[in-house]
PDB file of N, CA and C in Angstrom:
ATOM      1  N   UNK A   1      30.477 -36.642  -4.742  1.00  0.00           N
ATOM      2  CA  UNK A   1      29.425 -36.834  -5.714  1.00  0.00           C
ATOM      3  C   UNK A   1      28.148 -37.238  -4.983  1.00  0.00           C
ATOM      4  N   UNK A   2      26.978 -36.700  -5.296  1.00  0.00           N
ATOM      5  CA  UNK A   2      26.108 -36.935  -4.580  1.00  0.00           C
ATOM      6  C   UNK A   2      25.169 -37.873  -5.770  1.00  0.00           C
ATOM      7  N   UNK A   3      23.854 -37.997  -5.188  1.00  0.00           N
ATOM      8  CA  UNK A   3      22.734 -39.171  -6.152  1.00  0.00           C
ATOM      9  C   UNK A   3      22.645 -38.191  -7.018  1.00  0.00           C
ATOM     10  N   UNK A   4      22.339 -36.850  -6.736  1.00  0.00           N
ATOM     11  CA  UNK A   4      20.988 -36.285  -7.646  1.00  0.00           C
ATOM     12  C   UNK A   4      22.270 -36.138  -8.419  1.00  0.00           C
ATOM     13  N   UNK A   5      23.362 -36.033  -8.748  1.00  0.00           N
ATOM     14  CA  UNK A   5      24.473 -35.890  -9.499  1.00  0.00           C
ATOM     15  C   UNK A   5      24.421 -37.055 -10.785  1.00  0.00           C
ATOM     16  N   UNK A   6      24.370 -37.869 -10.787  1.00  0.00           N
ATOM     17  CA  UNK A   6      24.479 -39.368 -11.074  1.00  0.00           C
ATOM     18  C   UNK A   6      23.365 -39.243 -12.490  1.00  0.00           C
ATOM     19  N   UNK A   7      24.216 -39.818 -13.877  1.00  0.00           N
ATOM     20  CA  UNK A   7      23.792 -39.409 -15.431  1.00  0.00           C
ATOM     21  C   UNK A   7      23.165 -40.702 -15.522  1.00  0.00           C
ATOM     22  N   UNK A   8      21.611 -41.467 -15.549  1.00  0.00           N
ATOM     23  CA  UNK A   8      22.045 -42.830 -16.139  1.00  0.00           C
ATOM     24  C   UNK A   8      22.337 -43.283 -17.288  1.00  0.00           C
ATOM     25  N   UNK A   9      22.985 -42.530 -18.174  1.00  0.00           N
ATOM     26  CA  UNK A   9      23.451 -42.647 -19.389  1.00  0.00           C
ATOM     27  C   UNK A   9      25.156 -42.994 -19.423  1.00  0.00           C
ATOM     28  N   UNK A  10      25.673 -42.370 -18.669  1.00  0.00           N
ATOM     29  CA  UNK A  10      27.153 -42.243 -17.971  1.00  0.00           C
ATOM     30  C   UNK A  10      27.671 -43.175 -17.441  1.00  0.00           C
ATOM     31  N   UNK A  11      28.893 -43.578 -17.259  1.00  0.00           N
ATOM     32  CA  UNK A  11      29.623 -44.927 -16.282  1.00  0.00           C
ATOM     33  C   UNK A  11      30.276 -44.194 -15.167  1.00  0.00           C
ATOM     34  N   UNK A  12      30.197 -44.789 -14.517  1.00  0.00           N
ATOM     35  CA  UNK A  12      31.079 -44.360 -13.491  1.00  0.00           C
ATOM     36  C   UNK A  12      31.772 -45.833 -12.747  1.00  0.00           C
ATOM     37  N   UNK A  13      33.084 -45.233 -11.719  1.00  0.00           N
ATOM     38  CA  UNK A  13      33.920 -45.941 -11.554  1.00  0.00           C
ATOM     39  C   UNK A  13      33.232 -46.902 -10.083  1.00  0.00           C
ATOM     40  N   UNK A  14      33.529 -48.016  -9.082  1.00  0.00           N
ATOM     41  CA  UNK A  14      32.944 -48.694  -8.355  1.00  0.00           C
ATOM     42  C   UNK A  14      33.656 -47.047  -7.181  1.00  0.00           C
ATOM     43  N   UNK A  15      34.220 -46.437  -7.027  1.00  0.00           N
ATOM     44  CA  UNK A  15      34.728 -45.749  -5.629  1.00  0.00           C
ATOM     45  C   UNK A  15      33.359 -44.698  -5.888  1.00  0.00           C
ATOM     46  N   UNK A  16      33.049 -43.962  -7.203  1.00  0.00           N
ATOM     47  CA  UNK A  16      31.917 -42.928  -7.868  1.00  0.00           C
ATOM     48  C   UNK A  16      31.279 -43.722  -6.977  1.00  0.00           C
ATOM     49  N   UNK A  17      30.566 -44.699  -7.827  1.00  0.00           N
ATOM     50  CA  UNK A  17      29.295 -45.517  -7.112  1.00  0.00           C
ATOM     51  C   UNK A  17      29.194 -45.354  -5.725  1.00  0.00           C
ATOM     52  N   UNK A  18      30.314 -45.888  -4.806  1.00  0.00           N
ATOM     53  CA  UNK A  18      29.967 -46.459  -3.815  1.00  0.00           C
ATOM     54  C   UNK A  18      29.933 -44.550  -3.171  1.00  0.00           C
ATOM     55  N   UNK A  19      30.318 -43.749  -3.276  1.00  0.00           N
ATOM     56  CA  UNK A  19      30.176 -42.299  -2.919  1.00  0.00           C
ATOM     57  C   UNK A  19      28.700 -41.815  -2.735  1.00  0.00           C
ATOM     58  N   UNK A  20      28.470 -41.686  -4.113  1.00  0.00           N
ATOM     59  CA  UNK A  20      26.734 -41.791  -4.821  1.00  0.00           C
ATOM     60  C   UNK A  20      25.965 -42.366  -3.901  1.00  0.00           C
ATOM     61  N   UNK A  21      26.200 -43.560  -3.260  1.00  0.00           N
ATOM     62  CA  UNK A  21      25.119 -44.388  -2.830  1.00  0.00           C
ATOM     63  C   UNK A  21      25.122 -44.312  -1.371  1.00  0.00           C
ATOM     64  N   UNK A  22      26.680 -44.686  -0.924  1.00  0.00           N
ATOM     65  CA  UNK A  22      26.916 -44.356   0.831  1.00  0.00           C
ATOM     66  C   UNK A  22      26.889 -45.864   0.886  1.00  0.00           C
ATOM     67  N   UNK A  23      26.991 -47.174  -0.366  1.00  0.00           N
ATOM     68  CA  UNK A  23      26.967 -48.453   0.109  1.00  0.00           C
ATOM     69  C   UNK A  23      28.580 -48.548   0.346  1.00  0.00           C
ATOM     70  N   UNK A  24      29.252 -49.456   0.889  1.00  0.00           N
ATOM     71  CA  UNK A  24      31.192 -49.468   0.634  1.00  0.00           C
ATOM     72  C   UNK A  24      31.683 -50.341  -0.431  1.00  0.00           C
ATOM     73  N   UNK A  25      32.569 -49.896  -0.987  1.00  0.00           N
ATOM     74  CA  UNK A  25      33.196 -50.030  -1.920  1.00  0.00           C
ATOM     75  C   UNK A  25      33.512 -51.806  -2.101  1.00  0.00           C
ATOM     76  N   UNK A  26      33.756 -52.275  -0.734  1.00  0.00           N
ATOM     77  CA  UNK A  26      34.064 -53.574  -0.739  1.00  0.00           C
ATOM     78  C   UNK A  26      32.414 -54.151  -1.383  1.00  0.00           C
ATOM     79  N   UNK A  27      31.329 -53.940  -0.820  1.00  0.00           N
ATOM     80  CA  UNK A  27      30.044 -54.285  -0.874  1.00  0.00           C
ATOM     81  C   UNK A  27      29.841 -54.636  -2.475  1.00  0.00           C
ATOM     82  N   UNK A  28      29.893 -53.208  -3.174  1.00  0.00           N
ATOM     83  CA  UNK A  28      29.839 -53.112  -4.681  1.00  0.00           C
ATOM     84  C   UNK A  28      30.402 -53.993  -5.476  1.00  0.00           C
ATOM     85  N   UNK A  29      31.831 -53.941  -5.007  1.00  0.00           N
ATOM     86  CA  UNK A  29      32.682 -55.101  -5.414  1.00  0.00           C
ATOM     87  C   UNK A  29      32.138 -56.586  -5.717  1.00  0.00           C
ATOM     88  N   UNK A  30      31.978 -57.017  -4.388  1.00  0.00           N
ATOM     89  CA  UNK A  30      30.893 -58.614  -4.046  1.00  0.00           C
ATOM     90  C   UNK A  30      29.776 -58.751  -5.312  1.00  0.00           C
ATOM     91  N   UNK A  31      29.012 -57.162  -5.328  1.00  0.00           N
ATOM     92  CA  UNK A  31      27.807 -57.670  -6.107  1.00  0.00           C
ATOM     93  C   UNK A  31      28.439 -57.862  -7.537  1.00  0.00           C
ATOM     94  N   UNK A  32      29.590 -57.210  -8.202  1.00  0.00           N
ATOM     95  CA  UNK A  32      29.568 -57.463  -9.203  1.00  0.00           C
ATOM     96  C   UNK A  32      29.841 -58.576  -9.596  1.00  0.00           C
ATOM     97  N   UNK A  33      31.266 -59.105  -8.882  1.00  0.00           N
ATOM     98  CA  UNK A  33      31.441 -60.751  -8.714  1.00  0.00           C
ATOM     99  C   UNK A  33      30.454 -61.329  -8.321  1.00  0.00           C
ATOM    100  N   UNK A  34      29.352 -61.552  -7.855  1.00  0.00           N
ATOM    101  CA  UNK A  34      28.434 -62.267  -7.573  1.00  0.00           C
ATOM    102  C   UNK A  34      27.414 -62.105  -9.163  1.00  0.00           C
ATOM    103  N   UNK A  35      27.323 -61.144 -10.168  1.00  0.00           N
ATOM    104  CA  UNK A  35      26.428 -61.334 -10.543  1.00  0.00           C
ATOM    105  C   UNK A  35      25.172 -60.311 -10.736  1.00  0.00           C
ATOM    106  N   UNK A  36      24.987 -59.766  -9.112  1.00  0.00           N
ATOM    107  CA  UNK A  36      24.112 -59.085  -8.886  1.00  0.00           C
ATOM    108  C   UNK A  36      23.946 -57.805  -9.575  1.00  0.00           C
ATOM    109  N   UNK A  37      25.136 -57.094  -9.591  1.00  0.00           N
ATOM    110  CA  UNK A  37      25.278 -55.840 -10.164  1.00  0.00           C
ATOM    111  C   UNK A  37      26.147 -56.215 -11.699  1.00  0.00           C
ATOM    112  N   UNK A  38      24.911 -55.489 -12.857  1.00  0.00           N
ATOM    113  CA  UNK A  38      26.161 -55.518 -13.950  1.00  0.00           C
ATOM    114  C   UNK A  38      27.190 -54.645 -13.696  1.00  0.00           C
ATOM    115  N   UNK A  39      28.705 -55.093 -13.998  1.00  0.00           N
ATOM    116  CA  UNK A  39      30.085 -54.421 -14.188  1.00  0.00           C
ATOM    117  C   UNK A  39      30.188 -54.450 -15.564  1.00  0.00           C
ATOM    118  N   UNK A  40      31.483 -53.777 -16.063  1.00  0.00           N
ATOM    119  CA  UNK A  40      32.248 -54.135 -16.775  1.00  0.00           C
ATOM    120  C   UNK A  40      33.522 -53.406 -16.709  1.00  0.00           C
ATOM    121  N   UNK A  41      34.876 -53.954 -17.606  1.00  0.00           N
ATOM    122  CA  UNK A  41      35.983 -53.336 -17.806  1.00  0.00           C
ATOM    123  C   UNK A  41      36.179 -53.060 -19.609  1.00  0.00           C
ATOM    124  N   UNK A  42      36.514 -51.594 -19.725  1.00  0.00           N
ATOM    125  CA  UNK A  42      36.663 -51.076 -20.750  1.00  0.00           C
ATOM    126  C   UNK A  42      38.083 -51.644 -21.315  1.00  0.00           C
ATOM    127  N   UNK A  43      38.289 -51.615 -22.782  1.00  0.00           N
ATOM    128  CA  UNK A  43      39.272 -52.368 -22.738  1.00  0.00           C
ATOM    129  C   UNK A  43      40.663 -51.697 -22.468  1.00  0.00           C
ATOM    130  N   UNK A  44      41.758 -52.559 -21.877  1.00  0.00           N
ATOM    131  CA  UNK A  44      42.982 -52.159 -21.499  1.00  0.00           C
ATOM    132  C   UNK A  44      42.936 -51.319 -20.311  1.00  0.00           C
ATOM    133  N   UNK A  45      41.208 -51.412 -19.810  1.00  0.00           N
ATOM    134  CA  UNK A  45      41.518 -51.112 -18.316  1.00  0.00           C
ATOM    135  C   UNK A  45      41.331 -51.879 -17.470  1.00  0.00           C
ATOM    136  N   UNK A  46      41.918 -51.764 -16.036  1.00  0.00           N
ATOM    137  CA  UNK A  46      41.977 -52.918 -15.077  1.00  0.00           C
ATOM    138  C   UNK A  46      40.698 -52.278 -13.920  1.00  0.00           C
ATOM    139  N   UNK A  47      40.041 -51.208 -14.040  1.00  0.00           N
ATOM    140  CA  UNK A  47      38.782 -50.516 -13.192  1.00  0.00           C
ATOM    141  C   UNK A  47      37.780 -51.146 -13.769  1.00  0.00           C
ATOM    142  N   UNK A  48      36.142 -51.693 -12.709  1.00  0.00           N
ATOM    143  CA  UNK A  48      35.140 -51.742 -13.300  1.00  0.00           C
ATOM    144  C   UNK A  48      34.204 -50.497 -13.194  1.00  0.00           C
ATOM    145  N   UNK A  49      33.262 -50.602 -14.368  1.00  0.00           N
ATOM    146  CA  UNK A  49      32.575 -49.624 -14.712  1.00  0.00           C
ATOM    147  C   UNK A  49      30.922 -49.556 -14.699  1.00  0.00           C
ATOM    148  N   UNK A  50      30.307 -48.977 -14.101  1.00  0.00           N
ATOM    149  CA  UNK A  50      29.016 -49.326 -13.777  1.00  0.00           C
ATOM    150  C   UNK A  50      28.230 -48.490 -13.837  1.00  0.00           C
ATOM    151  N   UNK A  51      27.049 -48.854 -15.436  1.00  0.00           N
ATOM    152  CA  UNK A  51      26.393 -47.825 -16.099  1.00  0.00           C
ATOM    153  C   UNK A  51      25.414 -46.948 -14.803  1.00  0.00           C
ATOM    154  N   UNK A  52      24.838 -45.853 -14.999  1.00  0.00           N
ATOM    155  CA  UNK A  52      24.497 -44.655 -14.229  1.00  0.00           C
ATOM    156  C   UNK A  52      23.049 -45.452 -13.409  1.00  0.00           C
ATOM    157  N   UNK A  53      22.501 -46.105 -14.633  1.00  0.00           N
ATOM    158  CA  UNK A  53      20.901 -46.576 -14.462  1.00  0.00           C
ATOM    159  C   UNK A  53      21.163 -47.400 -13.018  1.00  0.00           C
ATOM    160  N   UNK A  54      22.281 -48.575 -13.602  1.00  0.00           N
ATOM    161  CA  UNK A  54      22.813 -49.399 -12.286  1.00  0.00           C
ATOM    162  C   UNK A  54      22.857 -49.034 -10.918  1.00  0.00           C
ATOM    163  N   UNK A  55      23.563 -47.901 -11.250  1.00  0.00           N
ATOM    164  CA  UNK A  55      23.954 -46.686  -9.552  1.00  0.00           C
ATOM    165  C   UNK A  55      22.946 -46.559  -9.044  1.00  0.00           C
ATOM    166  N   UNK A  56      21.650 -45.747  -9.655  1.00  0.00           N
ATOM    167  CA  UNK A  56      20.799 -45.514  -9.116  1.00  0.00           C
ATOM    168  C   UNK A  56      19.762 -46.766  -8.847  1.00  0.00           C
ATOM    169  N   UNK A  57      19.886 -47.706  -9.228  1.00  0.00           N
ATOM    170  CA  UNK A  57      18.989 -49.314  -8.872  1.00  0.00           C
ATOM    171  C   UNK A  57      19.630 -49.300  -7.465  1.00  0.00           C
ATOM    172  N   UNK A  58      21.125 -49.510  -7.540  1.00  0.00           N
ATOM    173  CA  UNK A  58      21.809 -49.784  -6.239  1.00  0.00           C
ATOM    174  C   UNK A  58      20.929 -48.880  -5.051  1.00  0.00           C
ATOM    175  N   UNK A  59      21.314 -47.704  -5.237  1.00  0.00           N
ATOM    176  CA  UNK A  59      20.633 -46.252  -4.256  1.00  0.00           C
ATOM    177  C   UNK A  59      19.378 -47.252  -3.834  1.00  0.00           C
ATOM    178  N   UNK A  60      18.555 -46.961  -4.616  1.00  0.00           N
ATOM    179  CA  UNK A  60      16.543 -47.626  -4.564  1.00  0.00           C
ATOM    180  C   UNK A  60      16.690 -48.801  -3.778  1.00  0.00           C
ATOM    181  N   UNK A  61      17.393 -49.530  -4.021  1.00  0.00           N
ATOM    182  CA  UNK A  61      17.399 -51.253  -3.697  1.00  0.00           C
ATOM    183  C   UNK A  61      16.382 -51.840  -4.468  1.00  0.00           C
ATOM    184  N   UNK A  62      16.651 -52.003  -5.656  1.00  0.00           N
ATOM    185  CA  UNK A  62      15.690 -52.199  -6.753  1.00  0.00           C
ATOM    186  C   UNK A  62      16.649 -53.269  -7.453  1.00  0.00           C
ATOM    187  N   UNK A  63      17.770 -53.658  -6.926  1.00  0.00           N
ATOM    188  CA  UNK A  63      18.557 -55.000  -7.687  1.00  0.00           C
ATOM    189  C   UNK A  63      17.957 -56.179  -7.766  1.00  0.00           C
ATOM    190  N   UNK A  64      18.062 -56.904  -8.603  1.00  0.00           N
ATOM    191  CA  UNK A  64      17.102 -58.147  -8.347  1.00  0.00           C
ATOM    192  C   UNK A  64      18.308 -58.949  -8.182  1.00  0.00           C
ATOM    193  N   UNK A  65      18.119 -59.883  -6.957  1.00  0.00           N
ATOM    194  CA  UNK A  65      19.163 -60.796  -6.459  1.00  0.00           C
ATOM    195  C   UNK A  65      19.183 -62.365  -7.262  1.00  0.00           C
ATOM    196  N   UNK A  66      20.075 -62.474  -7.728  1.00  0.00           N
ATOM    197  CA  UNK A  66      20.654 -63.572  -8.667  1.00  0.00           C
ATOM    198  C   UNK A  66      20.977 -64.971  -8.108  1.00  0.00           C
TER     199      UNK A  66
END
């Protein structure tokens, strides 16, 4: 999956993301537990999910640190 691929309307999964962006998967992880990056889990799933707009903040480095 590449950026220009990436819906920001869409969720995608933290492995999507971290593909999309070229950041690692562990990295993504941190920010969501930290705060930095909104996550979420849909219910009765154990994956987080991270709206499209998010992905592409990540890409930019446009996160604002918490």
């Amino acid at each position: 999956m590449k950026l220009s691929d990436i819906d920001p309307m869409k969720t995608y999964s933290v492995n999507q993301a971290s593909e999309a962006t070229g950041e690692p998967v562990w990295s993504i992880r941190r920010m969501i537990r930290r705060g930095t990056l909104p996550g979420f889990k849909q219910p009765g799933q154990r994956v987080f999910r991270i709206k499209g707009k998010d992905v592409l903040r990540v890409a930019e480095g446009t996160l604002d640190a918490a």
